[in-house]
N, C-alpha and C. Protein backbone atom coordinates (compact mmCIF):
# COMPACT_ATOMS: atom_id res chain seq x y z
N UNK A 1 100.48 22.13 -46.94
CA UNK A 1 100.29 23.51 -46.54
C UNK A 1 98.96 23.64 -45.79
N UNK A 2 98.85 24.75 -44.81
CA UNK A 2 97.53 24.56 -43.94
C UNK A 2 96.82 25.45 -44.62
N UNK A 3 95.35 25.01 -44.69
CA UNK A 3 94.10 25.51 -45.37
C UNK A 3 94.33 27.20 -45.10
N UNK A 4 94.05 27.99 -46.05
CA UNK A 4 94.22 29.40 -45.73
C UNK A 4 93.14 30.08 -45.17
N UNK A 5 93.12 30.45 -44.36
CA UNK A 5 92.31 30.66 -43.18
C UNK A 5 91.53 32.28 -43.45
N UNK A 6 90.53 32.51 -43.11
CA UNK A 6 89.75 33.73 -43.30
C UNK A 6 90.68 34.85 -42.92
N UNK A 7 90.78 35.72 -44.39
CA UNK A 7 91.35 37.58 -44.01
C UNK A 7 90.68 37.85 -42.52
N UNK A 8 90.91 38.57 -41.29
CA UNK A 8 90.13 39.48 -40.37
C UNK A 8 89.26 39.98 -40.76
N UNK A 9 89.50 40.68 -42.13
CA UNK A 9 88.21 41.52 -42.24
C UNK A 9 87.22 40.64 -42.93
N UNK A 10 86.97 39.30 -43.65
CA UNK A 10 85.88 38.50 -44.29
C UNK A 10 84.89 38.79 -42.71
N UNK A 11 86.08 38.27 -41.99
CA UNK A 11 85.25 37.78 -40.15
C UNK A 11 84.26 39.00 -39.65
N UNK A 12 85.29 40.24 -39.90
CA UNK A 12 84.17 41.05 -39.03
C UNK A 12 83.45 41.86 -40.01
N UNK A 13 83.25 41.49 -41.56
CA UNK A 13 82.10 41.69 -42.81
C UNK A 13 81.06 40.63 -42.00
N UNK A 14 81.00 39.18 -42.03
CA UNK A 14 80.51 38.74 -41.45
C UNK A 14 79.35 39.28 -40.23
N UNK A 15 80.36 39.43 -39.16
CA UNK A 15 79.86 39.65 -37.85
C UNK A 15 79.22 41.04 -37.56
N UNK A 16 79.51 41.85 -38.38
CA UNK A 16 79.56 43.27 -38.32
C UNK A 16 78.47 43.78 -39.37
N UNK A 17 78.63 43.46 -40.67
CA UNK A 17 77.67 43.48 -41.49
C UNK A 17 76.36 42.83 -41.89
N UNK A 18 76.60 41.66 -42.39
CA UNK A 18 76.37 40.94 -42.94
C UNK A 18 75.07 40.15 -42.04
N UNK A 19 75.65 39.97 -40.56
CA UNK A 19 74.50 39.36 -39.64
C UNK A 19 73.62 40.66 -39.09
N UNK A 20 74.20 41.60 -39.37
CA UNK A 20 73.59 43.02 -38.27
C UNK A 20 72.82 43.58 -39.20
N UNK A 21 72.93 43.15 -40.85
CA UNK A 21 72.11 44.29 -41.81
C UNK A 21 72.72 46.08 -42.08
N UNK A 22 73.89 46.09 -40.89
CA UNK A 22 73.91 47.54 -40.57
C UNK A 22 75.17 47.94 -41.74
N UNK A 23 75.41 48.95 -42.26
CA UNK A 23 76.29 49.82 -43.46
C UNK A 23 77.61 50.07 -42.92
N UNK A 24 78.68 49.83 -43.57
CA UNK A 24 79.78 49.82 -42.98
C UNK A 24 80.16 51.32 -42.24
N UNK A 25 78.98 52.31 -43.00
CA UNK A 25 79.81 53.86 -42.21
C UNK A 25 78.78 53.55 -40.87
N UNK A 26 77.29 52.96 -40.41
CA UNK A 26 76.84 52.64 -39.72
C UNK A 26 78.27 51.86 -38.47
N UNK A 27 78.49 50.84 -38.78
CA UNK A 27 79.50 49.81 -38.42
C UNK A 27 80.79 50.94 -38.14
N UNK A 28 81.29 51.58 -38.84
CA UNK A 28 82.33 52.52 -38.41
C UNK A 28 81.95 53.67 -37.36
N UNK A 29 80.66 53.94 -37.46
CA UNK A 29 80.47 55.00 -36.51
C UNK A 29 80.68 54.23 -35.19
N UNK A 30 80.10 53.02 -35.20
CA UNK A 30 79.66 52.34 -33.22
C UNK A 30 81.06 52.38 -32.96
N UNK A 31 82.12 51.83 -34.09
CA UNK A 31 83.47 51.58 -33.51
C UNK A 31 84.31 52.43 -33.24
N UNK A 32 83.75 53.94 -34.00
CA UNK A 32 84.64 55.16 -33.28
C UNK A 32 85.80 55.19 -34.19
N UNK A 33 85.52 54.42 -35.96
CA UNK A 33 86.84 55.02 -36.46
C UNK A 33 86.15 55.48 -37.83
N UNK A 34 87.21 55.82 -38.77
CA UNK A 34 86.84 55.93 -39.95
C UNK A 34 86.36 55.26 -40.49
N UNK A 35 85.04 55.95 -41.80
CA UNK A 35 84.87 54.95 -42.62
C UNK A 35 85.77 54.24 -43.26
N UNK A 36 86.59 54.86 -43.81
CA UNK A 36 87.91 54.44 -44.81
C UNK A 36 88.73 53.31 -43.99
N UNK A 37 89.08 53.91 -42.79
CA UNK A 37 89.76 52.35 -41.66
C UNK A 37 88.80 51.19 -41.24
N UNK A 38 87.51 51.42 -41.53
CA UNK A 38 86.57 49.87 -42.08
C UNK A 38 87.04 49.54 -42.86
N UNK A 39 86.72 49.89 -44.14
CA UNK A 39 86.84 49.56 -45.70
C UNK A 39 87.92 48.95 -46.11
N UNK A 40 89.28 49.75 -45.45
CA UNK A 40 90.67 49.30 -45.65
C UNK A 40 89.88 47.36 -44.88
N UNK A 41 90.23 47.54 -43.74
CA UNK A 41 90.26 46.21 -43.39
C UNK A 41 89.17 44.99 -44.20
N UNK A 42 87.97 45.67 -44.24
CA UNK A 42 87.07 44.49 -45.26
C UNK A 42 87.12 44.50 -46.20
N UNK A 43 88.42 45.24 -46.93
CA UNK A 43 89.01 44.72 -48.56
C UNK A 43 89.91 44.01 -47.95
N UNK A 44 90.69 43.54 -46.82
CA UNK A 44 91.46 42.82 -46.62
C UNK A 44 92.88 43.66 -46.75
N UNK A 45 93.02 44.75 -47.17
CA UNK A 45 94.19 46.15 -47.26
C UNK A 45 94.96 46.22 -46.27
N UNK A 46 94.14 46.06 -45.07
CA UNK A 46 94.78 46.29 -43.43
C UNK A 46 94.47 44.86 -42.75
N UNK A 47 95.44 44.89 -41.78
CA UNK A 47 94.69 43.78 -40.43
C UNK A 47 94.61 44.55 -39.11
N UNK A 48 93.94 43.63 -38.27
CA UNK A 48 93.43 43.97 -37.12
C UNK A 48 94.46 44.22 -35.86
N UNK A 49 94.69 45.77 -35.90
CA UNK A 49 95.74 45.99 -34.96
C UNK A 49 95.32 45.47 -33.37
N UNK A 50 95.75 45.44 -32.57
CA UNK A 50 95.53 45.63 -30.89
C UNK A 50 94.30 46.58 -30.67
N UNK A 51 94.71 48.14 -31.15
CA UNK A 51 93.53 48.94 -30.93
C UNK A 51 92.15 48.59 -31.44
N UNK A 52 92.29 48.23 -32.78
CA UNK A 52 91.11 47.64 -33.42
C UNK A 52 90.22 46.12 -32.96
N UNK A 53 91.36 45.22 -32.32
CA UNK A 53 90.88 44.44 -32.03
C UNK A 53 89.95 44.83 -30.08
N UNK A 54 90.69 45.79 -29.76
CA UNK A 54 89.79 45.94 -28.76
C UNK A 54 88.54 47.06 -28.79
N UNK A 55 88.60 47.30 -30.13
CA UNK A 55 87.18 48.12 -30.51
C UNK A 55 86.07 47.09 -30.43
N UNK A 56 86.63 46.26 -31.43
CA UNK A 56 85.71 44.75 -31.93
C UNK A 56 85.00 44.20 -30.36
N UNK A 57 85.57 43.90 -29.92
CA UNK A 57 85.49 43.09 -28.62
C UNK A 57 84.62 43.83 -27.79
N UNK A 58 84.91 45.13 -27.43
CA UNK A 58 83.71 45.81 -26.87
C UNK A 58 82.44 45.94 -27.39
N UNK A 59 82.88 46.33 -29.01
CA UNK A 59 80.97 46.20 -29.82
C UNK A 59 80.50 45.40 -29.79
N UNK A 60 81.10 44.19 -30.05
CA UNK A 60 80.72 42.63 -30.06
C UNK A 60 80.79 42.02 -28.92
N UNK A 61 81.45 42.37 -27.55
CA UNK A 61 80.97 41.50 -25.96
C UNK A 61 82.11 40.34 -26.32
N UNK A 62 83.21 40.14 -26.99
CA UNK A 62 84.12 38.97 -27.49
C UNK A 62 85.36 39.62 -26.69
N UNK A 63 86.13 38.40 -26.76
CA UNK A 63 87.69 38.89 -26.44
C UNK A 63 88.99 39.90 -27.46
N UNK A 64 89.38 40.55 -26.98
CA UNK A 64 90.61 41.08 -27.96
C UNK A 64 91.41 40.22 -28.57
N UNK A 65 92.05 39.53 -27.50
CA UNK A 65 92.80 37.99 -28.20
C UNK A 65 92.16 37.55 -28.94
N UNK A 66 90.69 37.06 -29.11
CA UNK A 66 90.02 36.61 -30.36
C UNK A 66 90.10 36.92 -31.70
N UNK A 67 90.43 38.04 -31.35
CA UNK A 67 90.51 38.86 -32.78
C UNK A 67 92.00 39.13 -33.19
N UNK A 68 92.80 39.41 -32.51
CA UNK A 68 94.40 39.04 -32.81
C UNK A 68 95.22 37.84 -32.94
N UNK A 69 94.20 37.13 -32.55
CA UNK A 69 94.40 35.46 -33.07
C UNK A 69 94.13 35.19 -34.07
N UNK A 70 93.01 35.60 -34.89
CA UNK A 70 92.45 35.78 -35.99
C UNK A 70 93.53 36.11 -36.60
N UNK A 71 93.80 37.35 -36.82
CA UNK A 71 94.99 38.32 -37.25
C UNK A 71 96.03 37.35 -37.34
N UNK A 72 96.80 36.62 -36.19
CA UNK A 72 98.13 35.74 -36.58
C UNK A 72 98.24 35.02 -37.03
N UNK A 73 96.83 34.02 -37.03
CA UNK A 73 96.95 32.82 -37.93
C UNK A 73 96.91 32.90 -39.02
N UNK A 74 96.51 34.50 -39.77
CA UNK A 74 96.50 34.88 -41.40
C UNK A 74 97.77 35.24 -41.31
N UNK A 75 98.55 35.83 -40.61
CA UNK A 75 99.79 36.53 -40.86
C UNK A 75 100.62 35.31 -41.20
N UNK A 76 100.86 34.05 -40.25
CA UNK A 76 101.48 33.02 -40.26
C UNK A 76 100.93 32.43 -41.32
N UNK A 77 100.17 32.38 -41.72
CA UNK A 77 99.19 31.64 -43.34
C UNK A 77 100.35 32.10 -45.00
N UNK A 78 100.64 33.18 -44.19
CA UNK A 78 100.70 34.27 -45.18
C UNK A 78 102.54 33.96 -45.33
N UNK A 79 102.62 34.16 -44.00
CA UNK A 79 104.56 33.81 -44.16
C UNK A 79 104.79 32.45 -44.41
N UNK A 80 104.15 31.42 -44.02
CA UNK A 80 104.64 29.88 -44.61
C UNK A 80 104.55 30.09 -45.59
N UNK A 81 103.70 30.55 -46.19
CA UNK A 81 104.03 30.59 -48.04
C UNK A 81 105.35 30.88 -48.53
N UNK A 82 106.14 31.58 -47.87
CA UNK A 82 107.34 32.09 -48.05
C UNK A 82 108.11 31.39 -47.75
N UNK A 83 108.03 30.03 -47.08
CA UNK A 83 109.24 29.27 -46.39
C UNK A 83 110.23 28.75 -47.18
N UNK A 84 109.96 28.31 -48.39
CA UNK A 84 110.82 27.48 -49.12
C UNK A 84 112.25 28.54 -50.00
N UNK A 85 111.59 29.99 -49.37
CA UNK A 85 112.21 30.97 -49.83
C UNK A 85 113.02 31.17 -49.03
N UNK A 86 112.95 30.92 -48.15
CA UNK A 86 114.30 31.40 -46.93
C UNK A 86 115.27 30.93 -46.79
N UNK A 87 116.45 31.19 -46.41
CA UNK A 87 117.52 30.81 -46.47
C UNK A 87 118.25 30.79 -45.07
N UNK A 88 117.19 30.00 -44.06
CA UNK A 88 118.06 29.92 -42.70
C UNK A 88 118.68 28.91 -42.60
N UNK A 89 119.86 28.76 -41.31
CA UNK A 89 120.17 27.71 -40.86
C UNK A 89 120.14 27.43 -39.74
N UNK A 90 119.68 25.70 -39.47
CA UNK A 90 119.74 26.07 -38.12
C UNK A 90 120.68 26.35 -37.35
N UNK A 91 120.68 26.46 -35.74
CA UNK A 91 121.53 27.00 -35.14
C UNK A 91 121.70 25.55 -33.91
N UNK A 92 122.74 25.08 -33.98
CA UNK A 92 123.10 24.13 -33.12
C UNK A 92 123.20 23.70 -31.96
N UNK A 93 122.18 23.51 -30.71
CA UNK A 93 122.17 23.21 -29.41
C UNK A 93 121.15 24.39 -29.13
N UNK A 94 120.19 24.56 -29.87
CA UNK A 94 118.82 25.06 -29.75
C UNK A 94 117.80 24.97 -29.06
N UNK A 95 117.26 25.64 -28.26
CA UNK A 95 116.20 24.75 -27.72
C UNK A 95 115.11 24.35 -28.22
């Protein structure tokens, strides 16, 4: 199984907090959302939509994709766990 990879929000506690010193309603004000739609995400509650990821990217000078990449490789982290649960088959002359 592949190493489980950082929630979005550990990343931008990190980047956002943690290196800046600054308070998450601080951190919610620059980004223009709620405190509560911080909080959700750095309990790990929410992930990093499109909109959010292009909040990030502007405060931080980073890419959007950076941050929705982030986002898929937890999502995909998250559904392999589930694989042995599924019940597909393949489909024959597949590409």
């Amino acid at each position: 199984m592949i190493k489980k990879p950082l929630h979005p929000g550990e990343l931008v506690r990190e980047v956002c907090i943690e290196a800046t010193g600054l308070t998450v309603t601080e951190v919610a004000k620059k980004l223009d959302v709620d405190r509560t739609t911080l909080s959700r995400l750095l309990n790990g509650s929410t992930g990093i939509s499109p909109e959010m990821a292009l909040r990030l990217s502007i405060a931080l000078g980073s890419s959007p994709t950076l941050w929705l990449n982030v986002q898929r490789d937890y999502d995909l982290w998250l559904a392999e766990k589930f694989r042995s649960k599924l019940h597909v088959e393949k489909i024959k002359n597949a590409a």
